[in-house]
N, C-alpha and C. Protein backbone atom coordinates (compact mmCIF):
# COMPACT_ATOMS: atom_id res chain seq x y z
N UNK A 1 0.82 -1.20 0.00
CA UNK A 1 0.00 0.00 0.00
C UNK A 1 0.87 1.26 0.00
N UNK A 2 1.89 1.25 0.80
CA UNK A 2 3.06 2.10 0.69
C UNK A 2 3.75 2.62 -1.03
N UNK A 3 3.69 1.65 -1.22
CA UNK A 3 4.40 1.82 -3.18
C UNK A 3 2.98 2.64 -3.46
N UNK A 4 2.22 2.54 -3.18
CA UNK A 4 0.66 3.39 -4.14
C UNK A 4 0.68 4.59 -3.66
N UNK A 5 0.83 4.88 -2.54
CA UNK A 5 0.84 6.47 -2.05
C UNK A 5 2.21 7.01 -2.71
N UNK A 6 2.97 6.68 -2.40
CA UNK A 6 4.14 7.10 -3.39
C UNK A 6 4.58 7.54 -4.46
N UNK A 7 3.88 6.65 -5.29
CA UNK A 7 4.01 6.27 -6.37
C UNK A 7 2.80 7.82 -6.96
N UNK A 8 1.75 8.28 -6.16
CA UNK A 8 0.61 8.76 -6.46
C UNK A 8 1.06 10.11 -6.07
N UNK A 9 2.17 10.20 -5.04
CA UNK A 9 2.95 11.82 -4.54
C UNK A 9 3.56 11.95 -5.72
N UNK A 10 5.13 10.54 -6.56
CA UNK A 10 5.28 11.12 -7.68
C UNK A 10 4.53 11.96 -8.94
N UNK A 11 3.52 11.17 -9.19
CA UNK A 11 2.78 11.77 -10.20
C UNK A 11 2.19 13.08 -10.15
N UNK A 12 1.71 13.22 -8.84
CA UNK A 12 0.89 14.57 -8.34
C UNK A 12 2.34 15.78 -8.25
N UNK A 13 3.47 15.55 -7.77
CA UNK A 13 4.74 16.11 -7.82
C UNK A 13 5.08 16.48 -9.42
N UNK A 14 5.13 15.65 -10.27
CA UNK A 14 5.40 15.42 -11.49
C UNK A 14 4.42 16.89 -12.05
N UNK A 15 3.39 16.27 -11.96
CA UNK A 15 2.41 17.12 -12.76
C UNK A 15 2.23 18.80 -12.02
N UNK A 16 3.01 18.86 -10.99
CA UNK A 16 2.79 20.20 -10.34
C UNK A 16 3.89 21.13 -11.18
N UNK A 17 4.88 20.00 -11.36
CA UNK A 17 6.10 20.41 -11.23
C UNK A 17 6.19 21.16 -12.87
N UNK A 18 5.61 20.31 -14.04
CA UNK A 18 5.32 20.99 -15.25
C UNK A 18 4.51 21.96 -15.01
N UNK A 19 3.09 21.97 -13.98
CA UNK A 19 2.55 23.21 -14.20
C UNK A 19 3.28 24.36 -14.10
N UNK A 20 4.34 24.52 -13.06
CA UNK A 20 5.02 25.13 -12.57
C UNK A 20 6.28 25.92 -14.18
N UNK A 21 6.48 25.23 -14.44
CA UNK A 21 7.19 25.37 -15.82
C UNK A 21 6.12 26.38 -16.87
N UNK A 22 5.52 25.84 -17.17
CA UNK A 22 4.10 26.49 -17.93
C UNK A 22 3.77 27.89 -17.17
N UNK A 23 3.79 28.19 -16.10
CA UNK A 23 4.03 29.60 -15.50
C UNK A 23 5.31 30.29 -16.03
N UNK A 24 6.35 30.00 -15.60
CA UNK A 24 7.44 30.15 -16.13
C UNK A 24 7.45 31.00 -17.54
N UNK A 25 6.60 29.72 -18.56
CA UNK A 25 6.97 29.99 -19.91
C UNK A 25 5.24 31.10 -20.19
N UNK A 26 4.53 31.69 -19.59
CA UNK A 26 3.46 32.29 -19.18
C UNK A 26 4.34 33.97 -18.87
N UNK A 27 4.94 33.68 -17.91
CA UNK A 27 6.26 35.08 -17.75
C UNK A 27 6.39 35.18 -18.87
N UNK A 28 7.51 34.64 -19.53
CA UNK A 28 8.06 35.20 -20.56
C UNK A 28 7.43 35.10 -21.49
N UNK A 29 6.46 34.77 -22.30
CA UNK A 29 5.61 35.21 -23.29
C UNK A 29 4.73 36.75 -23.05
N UNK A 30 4.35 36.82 -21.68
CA UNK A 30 3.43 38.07 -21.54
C UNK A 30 4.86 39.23 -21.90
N UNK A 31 6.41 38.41 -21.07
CA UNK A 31 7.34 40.15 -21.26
C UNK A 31 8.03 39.79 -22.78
N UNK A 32 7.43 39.74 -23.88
CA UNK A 32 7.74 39.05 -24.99
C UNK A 32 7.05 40.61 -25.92
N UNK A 33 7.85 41.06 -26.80
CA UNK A 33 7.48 42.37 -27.32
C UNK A 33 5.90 42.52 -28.09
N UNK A 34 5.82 41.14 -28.56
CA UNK A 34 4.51 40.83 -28.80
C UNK A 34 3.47 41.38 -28.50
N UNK A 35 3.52 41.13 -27.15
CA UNK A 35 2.77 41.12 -26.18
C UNK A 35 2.46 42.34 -25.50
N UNK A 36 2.94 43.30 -25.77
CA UNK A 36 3.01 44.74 -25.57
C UNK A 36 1.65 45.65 -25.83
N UNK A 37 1.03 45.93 -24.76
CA UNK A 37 -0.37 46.97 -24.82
C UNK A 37 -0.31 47.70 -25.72
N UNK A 38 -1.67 47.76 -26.36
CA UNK A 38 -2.06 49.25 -27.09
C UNK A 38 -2.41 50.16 -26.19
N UNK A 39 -3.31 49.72 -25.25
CA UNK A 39 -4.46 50.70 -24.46
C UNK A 39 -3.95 50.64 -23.10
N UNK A 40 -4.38 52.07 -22.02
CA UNK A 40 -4.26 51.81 -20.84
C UNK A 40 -5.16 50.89 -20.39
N UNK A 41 -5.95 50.07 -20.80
CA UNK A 41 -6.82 49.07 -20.25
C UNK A 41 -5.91 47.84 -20.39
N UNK A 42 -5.03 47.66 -21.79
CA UNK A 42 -3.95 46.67 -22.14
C UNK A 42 -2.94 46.64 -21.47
N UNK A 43 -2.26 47.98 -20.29
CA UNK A 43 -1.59 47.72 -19.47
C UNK A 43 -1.83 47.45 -18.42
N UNK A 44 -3.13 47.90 -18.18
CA UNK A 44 -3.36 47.28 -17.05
C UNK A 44 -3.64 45.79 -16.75
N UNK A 45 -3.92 45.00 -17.52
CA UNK A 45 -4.70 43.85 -17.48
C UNK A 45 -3.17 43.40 -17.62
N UNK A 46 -2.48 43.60 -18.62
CA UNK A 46 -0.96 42.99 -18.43
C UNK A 46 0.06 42.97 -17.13
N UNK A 47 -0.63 44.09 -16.35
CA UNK A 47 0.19 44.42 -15.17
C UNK A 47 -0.82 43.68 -14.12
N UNK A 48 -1.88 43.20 -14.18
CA UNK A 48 -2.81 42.04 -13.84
C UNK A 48 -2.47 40.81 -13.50
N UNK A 49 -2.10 40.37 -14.84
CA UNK A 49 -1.52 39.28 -15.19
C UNK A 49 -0.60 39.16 -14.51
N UNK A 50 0.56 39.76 -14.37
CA UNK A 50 1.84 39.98 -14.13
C UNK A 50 1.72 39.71 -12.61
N UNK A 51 1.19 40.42 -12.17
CA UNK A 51 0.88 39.94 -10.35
C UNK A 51 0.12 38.70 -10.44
N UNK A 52 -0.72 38.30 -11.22
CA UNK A 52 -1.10 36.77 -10.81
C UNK A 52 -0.45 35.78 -11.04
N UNK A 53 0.47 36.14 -12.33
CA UNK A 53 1.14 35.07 -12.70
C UNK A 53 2.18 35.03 -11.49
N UNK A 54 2.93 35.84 -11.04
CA UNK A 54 3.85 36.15 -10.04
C UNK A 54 3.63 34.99 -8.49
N UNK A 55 2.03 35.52 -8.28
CA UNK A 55 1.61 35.20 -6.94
C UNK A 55 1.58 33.68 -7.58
N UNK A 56 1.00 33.16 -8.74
CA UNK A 56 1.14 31.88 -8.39
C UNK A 56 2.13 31.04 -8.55
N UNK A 57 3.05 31.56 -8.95
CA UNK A 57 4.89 30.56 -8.95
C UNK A 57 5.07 30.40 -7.51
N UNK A 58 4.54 31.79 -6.87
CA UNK A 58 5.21 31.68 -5.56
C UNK A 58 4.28 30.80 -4.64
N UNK A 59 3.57 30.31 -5.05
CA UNK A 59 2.52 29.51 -4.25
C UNK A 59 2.28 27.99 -4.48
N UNK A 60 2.67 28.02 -5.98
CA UNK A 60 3.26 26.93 -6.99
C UNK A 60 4.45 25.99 -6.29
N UNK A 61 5.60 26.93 -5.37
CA UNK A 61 7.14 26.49 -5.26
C UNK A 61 6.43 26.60 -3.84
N UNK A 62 5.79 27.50 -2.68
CA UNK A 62 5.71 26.51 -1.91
C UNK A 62 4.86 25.15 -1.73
N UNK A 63 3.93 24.98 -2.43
CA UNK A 63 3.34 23.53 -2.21
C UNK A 63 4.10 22.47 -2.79
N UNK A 64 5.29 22.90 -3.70
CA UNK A 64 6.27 21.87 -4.20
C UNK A 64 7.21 21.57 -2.91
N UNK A 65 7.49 22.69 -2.81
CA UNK A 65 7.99 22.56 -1.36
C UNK A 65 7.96 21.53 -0.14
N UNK A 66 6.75 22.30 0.44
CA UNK A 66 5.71 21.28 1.48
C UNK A 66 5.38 19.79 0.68
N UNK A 67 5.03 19.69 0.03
CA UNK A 67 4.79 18.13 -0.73
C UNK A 67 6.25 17.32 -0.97
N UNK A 68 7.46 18.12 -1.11
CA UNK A 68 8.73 17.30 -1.25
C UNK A 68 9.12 16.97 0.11
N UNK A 69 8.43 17.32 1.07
CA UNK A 69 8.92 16.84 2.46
C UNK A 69 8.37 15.58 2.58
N UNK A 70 9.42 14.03 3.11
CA UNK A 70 9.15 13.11 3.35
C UNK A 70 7.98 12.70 4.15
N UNK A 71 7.89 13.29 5.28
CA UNK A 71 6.81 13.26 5.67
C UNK A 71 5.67 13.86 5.66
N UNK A 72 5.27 14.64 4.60
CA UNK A 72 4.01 14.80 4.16
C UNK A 72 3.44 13.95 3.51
N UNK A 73 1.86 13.82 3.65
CA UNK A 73 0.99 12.48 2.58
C UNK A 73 0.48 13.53 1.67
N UNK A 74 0.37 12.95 0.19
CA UNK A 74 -0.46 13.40 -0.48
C UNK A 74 -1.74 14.27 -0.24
N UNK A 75 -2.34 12.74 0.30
CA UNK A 75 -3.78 12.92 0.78
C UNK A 75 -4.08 13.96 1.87
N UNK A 76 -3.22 15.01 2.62
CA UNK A 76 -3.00 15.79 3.35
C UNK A 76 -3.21 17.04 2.57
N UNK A 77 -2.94 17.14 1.20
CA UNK A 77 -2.58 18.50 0.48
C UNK A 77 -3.11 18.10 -1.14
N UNK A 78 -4.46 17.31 -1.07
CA UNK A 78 -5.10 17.27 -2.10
C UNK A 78 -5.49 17.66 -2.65
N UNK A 79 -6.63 18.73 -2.09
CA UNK A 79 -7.19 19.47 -2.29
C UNK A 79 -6.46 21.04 -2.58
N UNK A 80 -5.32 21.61 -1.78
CA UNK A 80 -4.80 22.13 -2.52
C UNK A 80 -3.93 22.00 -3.49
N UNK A 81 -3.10 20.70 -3.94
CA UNK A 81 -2.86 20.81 -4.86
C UNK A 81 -4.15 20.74 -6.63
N UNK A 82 -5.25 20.34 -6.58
CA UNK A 82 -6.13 20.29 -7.02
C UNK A 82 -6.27 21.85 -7.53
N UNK A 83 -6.27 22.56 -6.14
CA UNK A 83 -7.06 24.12 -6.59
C UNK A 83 -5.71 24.65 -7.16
N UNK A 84 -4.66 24.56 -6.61
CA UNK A 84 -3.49 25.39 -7.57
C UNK A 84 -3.55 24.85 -9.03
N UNK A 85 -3.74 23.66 -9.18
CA UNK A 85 -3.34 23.00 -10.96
C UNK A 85 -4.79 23.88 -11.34
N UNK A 86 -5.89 23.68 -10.85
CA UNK A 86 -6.63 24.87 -11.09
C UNK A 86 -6.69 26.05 -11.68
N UNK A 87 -6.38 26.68 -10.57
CA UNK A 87 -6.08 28.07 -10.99
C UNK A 87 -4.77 28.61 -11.56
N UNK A 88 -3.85 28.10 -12.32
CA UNK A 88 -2.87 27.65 -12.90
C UNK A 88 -3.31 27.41 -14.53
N UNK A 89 -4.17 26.29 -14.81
CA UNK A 89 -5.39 26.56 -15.96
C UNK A 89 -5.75 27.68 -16.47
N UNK A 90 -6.48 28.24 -15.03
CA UNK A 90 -7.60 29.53 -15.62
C UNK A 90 -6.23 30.36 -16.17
N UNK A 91 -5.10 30.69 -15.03
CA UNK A 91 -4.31 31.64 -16.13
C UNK A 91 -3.71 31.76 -17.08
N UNK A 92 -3.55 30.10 -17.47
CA UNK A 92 -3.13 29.88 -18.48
C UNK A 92 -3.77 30.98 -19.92
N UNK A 93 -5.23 30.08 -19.88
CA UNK A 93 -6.68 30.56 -20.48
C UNK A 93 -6.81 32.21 -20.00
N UNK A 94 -6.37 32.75 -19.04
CA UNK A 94 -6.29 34.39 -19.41
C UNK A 94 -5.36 35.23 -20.03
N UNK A 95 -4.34 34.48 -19.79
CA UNK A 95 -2.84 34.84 -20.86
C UNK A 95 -3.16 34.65 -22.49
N UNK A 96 -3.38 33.51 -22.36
CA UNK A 96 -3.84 33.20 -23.88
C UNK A 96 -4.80 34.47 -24.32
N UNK A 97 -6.14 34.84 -23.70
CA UNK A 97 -7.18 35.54 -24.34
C UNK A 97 -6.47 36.78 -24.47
N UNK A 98 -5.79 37.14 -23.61
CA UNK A 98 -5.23 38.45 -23.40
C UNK A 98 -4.01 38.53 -25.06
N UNK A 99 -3.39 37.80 -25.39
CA UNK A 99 -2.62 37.67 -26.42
C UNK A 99 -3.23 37.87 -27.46
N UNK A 100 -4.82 36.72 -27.58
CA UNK A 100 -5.67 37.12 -28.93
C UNK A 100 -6.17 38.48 -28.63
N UNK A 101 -6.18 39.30 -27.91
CA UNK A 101 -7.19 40.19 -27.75
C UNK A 101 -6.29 41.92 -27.76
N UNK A 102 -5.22 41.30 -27.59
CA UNK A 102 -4.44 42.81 -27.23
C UNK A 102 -4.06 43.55 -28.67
């Protein structure tokens, strides 16, 4: 039963750990010249972005954190890891709209 919880922290670790990357590559596309406002509504929403994307690396690296400690269970930090891959998504999906839209 031991190998299954384990085995189920790797994967959940694994998959945090790319989301975590995908932020990353979320940064540097928004500071990508591209990506550059027309409107003060376009900077703002970029400077939006910019703090959310921010707040969630940093929230991203500590639950990688807390979850790489041996003695944490999965099943302890399910649910937030659940809501970060979450909301991690949605910004994905607001970066994106913000790119078609700017």
């Amino acid at each position: 039963m031991e190998i299954s919880k384990s085995s189920k922290k790797v994967v959940v670790l694994t998959e945090l750990e790319q989301k975590r990357k995908s932020v990353g590559q979320l940064q540097m596309k928004l500071e990508s010249y591209l990506c550059e406002p027309q409107t003060h509504s376009g900077f703002v929403k970029k400077e939006n972005l910019r703090t959310n994307i921010n707040q969630a690396a940093t929230k991203t690296d500590s639950l990688l954190a807390i979850l790489k400690m041996n003695d944490i269970s999965i099943h302890e930090s399910i649910n937030d890891v659940e809501r970060q891959i979450e909301e991690l998504y949605d910004l994905e999906q607001d970066v994106a709209l913000y790119v078609l839209n700017r």
